[in-house]
N, C-alpha and C. Protein backbone atom coordinates (compact mmCIF):
# COMPACT_ATOMS: atom_id res chain seq x y z
N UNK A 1 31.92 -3.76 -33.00
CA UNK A 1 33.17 -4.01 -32.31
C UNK A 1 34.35 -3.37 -33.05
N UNK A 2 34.08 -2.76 -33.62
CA UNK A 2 35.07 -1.95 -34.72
C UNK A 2 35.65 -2.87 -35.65
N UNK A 3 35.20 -3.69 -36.04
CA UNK A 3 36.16 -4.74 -37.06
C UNK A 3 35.57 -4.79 -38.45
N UNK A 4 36.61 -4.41 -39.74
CA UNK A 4 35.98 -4.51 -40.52
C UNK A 4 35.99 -6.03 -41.13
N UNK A 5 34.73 -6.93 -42.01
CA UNK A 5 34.60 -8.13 -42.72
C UNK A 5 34.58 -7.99 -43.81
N UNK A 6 35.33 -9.31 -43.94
CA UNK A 6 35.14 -9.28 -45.89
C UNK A 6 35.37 -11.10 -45.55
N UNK A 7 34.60 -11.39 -46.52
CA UNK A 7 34.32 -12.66 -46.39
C UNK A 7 35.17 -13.19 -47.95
N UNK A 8 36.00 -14.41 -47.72
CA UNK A 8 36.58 -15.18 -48.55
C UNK A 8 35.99 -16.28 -48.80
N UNK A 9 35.40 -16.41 -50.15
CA UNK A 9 34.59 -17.75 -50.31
C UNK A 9 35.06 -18.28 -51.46
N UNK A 10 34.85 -19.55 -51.72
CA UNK A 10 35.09 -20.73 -52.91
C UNK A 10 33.49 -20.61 -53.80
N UNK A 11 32.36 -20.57 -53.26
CA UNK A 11 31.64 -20.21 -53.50
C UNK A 11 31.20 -19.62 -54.76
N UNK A 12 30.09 -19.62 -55.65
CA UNK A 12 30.18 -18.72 -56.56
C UNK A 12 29.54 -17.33 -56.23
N UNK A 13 29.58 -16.69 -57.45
CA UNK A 13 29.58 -14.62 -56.77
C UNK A 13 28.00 -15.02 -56.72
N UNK A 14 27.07 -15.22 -57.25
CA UNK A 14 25.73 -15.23 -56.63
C UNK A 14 25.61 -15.69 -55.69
N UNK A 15 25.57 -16.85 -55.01
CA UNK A 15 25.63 -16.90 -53.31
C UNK A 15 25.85 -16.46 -52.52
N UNK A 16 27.69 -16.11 -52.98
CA UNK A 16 28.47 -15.25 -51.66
C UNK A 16 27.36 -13.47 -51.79
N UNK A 17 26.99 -13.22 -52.97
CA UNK A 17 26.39 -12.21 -52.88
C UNK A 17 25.05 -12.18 -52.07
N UNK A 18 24.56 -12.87 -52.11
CA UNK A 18 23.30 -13.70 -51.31
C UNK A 18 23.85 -13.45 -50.14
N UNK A 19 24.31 -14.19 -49.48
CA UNK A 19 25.28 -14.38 -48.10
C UNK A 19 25.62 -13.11 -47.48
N UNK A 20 26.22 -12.19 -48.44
CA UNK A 20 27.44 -11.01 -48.04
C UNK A 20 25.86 -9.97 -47.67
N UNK A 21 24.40 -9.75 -48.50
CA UNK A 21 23.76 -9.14 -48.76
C UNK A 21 22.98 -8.95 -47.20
N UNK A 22 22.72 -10.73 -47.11
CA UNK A 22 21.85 -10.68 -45.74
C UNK A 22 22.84 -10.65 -44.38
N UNK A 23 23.82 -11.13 -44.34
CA UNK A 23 24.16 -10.82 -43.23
C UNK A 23 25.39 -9.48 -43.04
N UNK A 24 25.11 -8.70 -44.25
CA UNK A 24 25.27 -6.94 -43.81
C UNK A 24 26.94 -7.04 -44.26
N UNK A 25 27.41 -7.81 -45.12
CA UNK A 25 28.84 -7.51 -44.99
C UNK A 25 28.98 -7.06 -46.40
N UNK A 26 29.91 -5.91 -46.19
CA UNK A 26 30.26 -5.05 -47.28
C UNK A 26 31.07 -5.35 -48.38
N UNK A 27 32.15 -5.81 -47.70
CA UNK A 27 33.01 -6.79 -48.99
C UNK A 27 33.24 -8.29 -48.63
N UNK A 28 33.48 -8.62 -50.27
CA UNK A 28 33.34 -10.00 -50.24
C UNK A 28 34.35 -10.50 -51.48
N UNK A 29 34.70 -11.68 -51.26
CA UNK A 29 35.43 -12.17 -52.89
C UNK A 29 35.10 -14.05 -53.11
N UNK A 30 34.59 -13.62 -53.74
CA UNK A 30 33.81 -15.10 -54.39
C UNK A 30 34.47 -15.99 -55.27
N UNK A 31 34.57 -17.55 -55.48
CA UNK A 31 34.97 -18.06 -56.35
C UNK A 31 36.44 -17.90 -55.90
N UNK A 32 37.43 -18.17 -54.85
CA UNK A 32 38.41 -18.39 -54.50
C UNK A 32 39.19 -19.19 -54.18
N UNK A 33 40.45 -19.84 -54.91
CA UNK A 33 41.04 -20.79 -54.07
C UNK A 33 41.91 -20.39 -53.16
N UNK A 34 42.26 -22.16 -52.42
CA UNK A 34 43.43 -21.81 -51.14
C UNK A 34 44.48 -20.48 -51.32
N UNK A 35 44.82 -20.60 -52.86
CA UNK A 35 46.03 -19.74 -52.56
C UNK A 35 45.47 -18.56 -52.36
N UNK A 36 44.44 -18.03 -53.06
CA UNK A 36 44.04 -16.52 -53.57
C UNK A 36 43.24 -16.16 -52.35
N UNK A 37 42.79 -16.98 -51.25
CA UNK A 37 42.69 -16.29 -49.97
C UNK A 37 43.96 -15.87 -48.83
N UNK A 38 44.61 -17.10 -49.33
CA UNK A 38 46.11 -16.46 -48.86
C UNK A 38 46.52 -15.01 -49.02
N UNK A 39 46.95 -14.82 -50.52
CA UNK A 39 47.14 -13.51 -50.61
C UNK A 39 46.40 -12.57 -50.58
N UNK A 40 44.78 -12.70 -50.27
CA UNK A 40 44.10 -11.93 -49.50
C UNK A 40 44.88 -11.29 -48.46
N UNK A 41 44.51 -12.15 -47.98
CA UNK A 41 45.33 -11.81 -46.41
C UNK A 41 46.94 -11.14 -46.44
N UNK A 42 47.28 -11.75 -47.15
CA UNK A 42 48.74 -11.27 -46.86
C UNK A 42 48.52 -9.62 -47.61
N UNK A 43 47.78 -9.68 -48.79
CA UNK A 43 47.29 -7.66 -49.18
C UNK A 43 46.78 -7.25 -47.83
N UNK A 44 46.05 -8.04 -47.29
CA UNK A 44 45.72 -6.74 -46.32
C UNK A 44 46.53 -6.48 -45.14
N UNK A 45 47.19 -7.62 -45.15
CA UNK A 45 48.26 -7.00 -44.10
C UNK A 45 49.50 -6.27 -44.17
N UNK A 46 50.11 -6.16 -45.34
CA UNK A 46 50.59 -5.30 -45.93
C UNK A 46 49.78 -3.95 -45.88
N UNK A 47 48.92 -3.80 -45.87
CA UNK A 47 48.14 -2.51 -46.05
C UNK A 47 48.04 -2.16 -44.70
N UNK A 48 48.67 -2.96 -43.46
CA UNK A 48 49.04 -2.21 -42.35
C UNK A 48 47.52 -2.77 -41.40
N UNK A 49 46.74 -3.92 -41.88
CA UNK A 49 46.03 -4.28 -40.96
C UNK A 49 46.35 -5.28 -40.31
N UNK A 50 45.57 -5.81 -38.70
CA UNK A 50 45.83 -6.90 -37.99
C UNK A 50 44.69 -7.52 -38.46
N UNK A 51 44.97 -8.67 -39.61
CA UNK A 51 44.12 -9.84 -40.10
C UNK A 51 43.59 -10.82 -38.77
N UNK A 52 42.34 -11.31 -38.49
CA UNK A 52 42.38 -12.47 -38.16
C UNK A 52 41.47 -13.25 -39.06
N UNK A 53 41.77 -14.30 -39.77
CA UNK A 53 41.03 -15.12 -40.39
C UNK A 53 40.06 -16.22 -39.89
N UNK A 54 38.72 -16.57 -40.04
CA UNK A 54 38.07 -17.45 -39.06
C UNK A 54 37.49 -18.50 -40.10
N UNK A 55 37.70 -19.81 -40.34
CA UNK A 55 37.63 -20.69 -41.18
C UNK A 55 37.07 -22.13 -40.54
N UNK A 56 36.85 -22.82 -41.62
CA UNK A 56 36.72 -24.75 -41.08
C UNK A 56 37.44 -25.36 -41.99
N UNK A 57 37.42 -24.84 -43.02
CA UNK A 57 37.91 -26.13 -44.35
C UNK A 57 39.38 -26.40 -44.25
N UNK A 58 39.68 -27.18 -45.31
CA UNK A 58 40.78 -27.52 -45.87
C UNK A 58 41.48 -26.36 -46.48
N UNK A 59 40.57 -25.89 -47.67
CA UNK A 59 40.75 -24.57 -48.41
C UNK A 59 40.99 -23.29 -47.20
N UNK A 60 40.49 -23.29 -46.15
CA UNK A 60 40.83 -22.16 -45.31
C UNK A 60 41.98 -22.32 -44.49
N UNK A 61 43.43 -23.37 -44.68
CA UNK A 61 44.46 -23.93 -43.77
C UNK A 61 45.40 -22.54 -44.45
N UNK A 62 45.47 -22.05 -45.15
CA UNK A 62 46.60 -21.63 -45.80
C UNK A 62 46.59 -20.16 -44.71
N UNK A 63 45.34 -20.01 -45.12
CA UNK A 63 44.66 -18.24 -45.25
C UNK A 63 44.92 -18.30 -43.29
N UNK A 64 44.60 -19.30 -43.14
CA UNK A 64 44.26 -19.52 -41.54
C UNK A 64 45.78 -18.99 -40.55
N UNK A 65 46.94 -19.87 -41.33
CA UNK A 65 48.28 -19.89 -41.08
C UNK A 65 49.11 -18.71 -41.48
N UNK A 66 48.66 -18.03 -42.65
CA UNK A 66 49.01 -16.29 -42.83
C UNK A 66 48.70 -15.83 -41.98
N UNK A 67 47.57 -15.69 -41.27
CA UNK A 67 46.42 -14.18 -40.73
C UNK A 67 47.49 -13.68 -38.95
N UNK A 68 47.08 -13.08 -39.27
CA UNK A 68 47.58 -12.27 -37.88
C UNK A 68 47.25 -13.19 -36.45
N UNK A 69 45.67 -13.53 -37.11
CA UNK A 69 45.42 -14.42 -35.61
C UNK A 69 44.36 -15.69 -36.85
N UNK A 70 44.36 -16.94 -36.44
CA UNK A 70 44.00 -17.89 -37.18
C UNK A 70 42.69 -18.32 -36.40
N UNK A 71 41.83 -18.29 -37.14
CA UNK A 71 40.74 -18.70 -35.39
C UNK A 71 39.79 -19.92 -36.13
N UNK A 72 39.62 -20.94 -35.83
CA UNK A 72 39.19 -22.43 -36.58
C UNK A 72 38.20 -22.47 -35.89
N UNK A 73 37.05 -22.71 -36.01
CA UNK A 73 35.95 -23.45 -36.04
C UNK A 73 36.03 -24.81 -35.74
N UNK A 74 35.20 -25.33 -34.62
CA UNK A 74 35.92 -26.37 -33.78
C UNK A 74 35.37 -27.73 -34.42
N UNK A 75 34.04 -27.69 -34.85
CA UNK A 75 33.43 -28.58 -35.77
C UNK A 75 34.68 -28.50 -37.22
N UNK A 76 34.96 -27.68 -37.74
CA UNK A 76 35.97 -27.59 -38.88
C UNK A 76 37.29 -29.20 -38.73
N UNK A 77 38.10 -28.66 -39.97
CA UNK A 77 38.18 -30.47 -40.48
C UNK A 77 39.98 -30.19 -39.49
N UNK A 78 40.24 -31.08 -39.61
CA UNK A 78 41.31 -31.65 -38.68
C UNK A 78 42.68 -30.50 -39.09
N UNK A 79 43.04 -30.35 -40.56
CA UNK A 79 44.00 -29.48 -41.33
C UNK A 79 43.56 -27.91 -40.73
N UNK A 80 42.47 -27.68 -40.60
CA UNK A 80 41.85 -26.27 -40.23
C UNK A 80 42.24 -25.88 -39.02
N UNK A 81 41.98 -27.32 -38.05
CA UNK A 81 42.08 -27.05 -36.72
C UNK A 81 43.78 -26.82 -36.73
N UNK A 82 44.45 -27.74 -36.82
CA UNK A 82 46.26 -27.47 -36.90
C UNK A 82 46.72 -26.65 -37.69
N UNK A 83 46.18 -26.01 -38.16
CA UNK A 83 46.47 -24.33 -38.69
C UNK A 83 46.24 -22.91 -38.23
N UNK A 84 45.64 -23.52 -37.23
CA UNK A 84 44.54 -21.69 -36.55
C UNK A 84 45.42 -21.89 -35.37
N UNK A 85 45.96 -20.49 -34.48
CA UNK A 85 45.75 -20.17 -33.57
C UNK A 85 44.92 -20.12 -32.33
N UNK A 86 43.70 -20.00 -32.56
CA UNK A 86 42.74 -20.40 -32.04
C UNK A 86 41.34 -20.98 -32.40
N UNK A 87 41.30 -22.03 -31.65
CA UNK A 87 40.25 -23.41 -31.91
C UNK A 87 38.86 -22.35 -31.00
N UNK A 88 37.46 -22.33 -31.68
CA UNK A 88 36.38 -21.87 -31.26
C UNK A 88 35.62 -23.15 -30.97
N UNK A 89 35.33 -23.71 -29.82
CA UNK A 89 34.28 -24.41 -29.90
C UNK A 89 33.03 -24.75 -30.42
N UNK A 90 32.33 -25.48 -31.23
CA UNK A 90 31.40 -25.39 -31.65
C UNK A 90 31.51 -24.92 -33.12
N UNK A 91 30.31 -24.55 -33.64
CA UNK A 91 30.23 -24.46 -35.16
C UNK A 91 29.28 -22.24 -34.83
N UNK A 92 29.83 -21.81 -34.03
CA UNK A 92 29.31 -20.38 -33.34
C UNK A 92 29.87 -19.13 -33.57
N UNK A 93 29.38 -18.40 -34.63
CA UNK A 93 30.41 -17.75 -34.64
C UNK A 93 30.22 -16.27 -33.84
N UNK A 94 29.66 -16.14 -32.97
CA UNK A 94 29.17 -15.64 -31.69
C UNK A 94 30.40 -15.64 -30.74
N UNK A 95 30.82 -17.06 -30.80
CA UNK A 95 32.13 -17.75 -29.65
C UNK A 95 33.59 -16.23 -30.13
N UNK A 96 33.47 -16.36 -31.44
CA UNK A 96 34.34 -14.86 -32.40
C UNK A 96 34.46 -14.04 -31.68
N UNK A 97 33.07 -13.24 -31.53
CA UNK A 97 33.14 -12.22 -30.78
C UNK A 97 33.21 -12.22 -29.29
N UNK A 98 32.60 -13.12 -28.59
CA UNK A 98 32.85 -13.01 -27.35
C UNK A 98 34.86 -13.69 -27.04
N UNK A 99 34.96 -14.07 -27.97
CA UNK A 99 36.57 -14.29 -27.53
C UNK A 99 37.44 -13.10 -27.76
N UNK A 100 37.00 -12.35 -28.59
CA UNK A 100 37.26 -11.09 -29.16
C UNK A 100 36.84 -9.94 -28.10
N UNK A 101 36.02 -9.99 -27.44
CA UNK A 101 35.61 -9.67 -26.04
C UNK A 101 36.46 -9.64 -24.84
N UNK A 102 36.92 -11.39 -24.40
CA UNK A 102 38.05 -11.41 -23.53
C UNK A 102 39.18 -11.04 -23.85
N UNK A 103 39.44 -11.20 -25.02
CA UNK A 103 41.26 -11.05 -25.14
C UNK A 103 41.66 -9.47 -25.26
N UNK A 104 39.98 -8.78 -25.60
CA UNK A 104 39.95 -7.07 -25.33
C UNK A 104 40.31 -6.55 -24.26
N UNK A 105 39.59 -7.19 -23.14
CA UNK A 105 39.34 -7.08 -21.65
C UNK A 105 40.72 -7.41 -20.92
N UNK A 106 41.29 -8.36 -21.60
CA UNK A 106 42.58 -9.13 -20.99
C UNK A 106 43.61 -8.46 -20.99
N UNK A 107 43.43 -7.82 -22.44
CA UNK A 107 44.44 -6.80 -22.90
C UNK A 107 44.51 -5.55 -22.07
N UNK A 108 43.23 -4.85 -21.80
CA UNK A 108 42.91 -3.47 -21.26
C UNK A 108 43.54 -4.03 -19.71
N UNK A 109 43.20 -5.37 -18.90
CA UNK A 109 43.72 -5.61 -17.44
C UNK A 109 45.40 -5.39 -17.23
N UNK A 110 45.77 -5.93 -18.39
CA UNK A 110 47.20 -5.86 -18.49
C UNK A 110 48.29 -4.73 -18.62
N UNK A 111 47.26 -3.59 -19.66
CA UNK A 111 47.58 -2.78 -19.83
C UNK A 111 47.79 -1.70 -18.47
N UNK A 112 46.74 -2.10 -17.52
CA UNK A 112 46.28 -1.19 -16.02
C UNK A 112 47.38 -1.55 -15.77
N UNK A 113 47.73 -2.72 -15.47
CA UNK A 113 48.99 -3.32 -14.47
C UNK A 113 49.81 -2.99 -14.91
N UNK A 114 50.26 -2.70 -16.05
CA UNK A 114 51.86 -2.38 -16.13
C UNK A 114 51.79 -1.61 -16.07
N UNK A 115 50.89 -0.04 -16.84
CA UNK A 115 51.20 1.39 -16.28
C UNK A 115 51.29 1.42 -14.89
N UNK A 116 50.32 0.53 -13.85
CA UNK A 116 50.48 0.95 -12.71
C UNK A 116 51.42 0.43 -11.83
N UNK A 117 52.58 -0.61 -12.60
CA UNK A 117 53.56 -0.66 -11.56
C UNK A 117 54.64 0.04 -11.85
N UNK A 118 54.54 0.35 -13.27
CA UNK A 118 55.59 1.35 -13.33
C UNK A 118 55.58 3.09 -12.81
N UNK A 119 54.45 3.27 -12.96
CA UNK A 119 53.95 4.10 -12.08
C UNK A 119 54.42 4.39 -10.43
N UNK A 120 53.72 3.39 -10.03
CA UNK A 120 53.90 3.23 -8.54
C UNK A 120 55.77 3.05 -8.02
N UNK A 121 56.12 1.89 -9.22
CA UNK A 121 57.88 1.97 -8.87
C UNK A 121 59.16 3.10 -8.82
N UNK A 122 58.21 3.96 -9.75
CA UNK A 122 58.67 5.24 -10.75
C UNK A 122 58.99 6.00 -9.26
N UNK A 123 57.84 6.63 -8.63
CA UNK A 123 57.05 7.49 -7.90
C UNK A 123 57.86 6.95 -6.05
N UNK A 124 58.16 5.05 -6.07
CA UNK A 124 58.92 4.90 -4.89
C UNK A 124 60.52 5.12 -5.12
N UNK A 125 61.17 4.63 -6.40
CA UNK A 125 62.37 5.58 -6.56
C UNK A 125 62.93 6.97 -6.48
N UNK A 126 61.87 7.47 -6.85
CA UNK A 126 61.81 8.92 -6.64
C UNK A 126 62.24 9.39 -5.32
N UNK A 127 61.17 8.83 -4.78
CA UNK A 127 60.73 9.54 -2.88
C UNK A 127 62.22 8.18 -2.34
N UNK A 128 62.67 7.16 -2.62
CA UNK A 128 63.64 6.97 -2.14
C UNK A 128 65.31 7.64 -2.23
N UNK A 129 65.39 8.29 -3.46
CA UNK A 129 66.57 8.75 -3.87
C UNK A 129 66.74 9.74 -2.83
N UNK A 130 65.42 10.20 -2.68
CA UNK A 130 65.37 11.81 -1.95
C UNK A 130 65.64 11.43 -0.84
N UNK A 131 65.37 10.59 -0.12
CA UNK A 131 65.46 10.07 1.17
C UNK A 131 64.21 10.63 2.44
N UNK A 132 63.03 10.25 1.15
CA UNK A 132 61.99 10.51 1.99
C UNK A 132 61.25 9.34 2.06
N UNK A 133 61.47 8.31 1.87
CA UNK A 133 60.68 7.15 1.85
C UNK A 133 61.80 5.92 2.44
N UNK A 134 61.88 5.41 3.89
CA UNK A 134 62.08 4.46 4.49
C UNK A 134 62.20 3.07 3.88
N UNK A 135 62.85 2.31 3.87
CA UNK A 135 63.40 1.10 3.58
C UNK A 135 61.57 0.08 4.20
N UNK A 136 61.58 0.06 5.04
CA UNK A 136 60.29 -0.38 6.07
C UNK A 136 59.19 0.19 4.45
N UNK A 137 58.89 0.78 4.56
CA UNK A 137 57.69 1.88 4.28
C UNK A 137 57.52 1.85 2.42
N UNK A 138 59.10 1.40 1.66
CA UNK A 138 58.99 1.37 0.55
C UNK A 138 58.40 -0.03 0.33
N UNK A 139 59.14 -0.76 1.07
CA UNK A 139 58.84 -2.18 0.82
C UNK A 139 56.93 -2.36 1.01
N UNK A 140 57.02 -1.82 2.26
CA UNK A 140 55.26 -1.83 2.10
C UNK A 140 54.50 -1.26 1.04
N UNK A 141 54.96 -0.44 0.49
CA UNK A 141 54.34 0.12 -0.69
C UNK A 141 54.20 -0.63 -1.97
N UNK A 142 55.60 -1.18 -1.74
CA UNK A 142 56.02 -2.34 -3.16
C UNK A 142 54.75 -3.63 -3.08
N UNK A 143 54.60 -4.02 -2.10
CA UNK A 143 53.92 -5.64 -1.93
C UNK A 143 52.54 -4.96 -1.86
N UNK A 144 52.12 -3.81 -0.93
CA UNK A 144 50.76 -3.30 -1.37
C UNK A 144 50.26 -3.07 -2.99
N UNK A 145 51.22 -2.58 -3.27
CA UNK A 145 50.87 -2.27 -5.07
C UNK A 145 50.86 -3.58 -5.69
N UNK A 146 51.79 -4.16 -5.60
CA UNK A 146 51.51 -6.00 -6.20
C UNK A 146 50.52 -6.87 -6.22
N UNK A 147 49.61 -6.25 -4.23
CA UNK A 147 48.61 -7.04 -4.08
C UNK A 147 47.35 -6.17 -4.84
N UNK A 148 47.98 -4.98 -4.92
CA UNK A 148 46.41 -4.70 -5.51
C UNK A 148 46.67 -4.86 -7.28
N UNK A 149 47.56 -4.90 -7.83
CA UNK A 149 47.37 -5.27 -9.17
C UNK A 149 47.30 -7.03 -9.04
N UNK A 150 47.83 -7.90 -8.36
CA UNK A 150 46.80 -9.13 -8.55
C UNK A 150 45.37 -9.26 -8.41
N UNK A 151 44.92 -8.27 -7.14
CA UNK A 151 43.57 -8.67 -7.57
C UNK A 151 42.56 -8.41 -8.78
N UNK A 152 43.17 -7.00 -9.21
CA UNK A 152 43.35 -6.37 -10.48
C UNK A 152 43.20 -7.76 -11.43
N UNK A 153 44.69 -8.49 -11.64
CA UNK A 153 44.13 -9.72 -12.59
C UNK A 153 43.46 -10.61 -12.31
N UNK A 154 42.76 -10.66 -10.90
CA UNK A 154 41.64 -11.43 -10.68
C UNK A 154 40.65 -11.73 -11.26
N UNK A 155 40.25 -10.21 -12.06
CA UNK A 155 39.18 -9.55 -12.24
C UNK A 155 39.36 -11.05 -13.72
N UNK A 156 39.90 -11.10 -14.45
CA UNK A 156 40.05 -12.52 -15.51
C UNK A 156 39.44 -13.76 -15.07
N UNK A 157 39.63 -13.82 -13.89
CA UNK A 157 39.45 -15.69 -13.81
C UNK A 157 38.00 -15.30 -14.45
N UNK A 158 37.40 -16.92 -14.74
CA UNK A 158 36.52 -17.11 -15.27
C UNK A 158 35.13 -16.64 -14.64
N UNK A 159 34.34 -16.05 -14.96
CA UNK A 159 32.38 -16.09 -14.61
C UNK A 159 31.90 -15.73 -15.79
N UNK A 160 31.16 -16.14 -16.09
CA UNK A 160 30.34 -16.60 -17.14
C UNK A 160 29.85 -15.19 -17.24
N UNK A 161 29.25 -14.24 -15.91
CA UNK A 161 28.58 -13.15 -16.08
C UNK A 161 29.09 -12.12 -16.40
N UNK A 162 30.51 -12.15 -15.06
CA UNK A 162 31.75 -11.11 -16.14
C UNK A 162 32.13 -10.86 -17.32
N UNK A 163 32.67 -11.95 -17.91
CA UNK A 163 32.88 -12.21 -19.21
C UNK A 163 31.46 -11.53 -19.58
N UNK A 164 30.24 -11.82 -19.67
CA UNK A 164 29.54 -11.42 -20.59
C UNK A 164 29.28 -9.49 -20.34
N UNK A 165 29.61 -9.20 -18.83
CA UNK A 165 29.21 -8.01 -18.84
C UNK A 165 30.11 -7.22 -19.19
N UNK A 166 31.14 -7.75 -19.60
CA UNK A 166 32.64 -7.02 -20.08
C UNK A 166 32.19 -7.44 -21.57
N UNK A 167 31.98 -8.18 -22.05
CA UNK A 167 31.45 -8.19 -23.40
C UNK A 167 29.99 -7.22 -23.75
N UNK A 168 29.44 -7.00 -23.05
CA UNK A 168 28.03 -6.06 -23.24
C UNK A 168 28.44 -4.30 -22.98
N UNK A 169 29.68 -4.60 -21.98
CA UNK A 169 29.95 -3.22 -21.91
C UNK A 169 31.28 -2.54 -22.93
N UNK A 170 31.80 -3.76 -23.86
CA UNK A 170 32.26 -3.08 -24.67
C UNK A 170 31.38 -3.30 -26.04
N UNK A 171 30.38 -4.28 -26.59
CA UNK A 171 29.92 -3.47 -27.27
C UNK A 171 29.04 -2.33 -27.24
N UNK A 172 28.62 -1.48 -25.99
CA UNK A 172 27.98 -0.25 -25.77
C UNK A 172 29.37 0.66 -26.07
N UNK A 173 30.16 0.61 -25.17
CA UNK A 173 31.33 1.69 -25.68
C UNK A 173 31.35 1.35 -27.21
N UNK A 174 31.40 0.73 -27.89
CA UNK A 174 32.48 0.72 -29.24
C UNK A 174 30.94 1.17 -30.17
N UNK A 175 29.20 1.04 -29.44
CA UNK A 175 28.69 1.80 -30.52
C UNK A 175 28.68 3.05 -30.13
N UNK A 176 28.86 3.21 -28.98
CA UNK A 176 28.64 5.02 -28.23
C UNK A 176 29.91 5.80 -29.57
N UNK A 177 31.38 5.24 -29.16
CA UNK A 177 32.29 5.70 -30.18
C UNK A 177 32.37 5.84 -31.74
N UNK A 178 31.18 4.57 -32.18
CA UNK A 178 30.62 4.79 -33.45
C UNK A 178 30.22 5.95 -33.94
N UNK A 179 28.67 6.07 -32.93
CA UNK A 179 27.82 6.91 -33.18
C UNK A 179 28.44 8.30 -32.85
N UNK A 180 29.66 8.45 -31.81
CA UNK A 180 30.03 9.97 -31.54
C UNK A 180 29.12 10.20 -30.40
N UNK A 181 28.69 9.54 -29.63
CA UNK A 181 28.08 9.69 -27.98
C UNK A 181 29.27 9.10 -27.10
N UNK A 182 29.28 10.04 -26.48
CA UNK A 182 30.69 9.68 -25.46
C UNK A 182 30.13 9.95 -23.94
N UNK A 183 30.63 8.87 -23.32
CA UNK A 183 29.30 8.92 -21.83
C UNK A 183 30.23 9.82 -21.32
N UNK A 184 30.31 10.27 -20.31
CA UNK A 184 31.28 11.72 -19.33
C UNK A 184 31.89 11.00 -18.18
């Protein structure tokens, strides 16, 4: 999904190394307190990245309330939860990525709609200044384009299958772009 991990742990460095080893993550910092994940975060966002931090503890409230986006673990302790941005149901961190999924998808819907009404508004000012486009005829154009970018954000409401096939079809794009296979 293009995101790079680095895992912040309290932990000692043999575990988190254990941990960081099997589940493939490259960096890691072990043996950390509340504060020193804080300024984790706050180095890397200075370094011009969008942090999101994903935590349960107590020790993860600080780091949670820096990060760009705070995302709590829903089993996580009460301080965790009133610090994150966003509450994940469950103890899943699966729920991560597929939320990371919609708010991709949500983003890209949003993005359609506004190029395309500015677009479309751009294009009826135009042809109205000129006095080639009717009062009658603009207006129809205006509420046609509206209706088709709502259904446009239709495409959001909830299905379980959408959501997942908008999640399956961006992680195929984001490994195609990995790997340097670009479909046509």
């Amino acid at each position: 999904m293009g995101i790079r991990v680095v895992m912040l742990t309290g932990d000692n460095f043999k575990t988190a190394a254990a941990v960081s080893r099997t589940l493939g993550i490259e960096r890691f910092i072990a043996e950390v307190i509340p504060q020193q994940k804080e300024a984790a975060i706050v180095t890397m966002q200075e370094e011009g990245r969008v942090v999101a931090m994903v935590g349960d503890g107590i020790n993860d409230a600080p780091a949670l309330a820096e990060a760009s986006v705070g995302v709590a673990m829903g089993s996580g302790t009460d301080v965790a939860r009133e610090s994150a941005d966003v509450l994940l149901l469950g103890n899943d961190l699966e729920k991560f990525a597929e939320a990371l999924a919609i708010a991709r998808w949500t983003r890209k819907i949003i993005l359609q709609n506004f190029i395309g009404t500015i677009a479309v508004d751009t294009v009826g000012i135009a042809l109205a200044a000129m006095g080639l486009l009717s009062p009658p005829f603009a207006a129809f154009i205006h509420v046609a384009s509206e209706l088709t970018f709502i259904m446009n954000s239709a495409r959001l409401l909830p299905r379980r299958e959408g959501v997942r096939r908008a999640a399956e079809s961006h992680r195929e794009y984001d490994t195609r772009k990995l790997s340097g296979v670009h479909a046509g």
